[in-house]
Protein backbone atom coordinates (compact mmCIF):
# COMPACT_ATOMS: atom_id res chain seq x y z
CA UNK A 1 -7.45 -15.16 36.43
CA UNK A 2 -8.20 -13.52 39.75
CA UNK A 3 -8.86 -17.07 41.18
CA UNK A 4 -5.75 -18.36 39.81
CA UNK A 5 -3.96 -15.88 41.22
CA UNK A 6 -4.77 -16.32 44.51
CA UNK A 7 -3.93 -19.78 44.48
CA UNK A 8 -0.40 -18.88 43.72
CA UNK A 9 -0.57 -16.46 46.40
CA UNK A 10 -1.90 -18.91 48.63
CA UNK A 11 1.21 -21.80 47.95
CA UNK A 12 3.22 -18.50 47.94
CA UNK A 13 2.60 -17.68 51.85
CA UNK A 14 2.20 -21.38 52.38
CA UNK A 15 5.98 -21.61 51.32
CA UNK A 16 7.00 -18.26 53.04
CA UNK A 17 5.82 -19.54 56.39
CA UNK A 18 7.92 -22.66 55.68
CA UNK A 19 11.11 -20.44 55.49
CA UNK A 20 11.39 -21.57 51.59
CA UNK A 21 11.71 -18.70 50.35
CA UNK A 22 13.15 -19.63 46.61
CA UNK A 23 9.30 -21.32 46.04
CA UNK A 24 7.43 -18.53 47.48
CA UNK A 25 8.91 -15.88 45.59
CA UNK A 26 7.77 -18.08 42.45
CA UNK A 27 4.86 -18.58 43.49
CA UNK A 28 4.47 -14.99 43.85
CA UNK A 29 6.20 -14.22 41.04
CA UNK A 30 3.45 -16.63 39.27
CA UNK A 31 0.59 -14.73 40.46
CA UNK A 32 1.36 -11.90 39.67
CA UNK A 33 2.24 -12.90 36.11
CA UNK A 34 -1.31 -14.98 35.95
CA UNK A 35 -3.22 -11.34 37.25
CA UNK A 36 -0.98 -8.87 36.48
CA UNK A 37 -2.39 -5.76 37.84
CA UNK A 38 -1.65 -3.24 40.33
CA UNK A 39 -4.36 -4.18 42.87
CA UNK A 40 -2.94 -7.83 43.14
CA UNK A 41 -1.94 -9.50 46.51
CA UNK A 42 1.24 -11.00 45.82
CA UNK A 43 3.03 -7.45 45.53
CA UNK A 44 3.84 -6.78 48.74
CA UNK A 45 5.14 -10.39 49.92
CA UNK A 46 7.05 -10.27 47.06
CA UNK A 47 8.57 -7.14 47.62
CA UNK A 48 9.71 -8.02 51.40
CA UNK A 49 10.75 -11.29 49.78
CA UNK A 50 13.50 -10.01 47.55
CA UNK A 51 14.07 -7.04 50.51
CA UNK A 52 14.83 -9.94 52.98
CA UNK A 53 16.98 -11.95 50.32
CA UNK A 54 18.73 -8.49 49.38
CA UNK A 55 18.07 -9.30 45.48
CA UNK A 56 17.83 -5.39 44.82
CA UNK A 57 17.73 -5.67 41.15
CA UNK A 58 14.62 -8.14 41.37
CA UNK A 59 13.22 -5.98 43.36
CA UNK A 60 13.62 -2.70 41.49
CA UNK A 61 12.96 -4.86 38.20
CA UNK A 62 9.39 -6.12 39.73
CA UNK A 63 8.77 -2.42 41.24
CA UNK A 64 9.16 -1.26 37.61
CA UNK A 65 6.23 -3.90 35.96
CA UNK A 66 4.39 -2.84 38.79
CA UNK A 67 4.28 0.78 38.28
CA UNK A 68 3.96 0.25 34.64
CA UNK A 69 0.62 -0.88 35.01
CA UNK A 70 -0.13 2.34 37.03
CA UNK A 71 -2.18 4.37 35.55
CA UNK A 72 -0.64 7.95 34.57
CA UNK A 73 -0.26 10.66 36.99
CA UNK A 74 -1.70 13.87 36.38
């Protein structure tokens, strides 16, 4: 999955260089669904992705699958 993953992440800067933006955040969006875990690359581009789009609610809906994988605080 790991491999996978960082394919998508791959296409997913690829695409972000290129100024598309819409493919990049599914790409990102794809590998983080493929590897979903809190360690995975794609987080972070994503995150400045939907910051620099303004898409608040995608952001604050991918922070929350994020930080449900977590694990608990103590």
């Amino acid at each position: 999955k790991e491999h996978t993953a960082r394919w998508f992440y791959l296409r997913g800067s690829l695409r972000a260089d290129l100024q598309d933006l819409a493919g990049a955040i599914r790409d990102f969006e794809t590998a983080f669904s493929v590897w979903p875990t809190p360690t995975n690359m794609a987080i972070k581009p994503l995150q400045d992705l939907y910051r620099k789009a303004g898409d608040t609610r995608a952001l604050q809906a991918f922070d929350e699958r994020v930080e449900r994988l977590r694990p608990p605080r103590r």
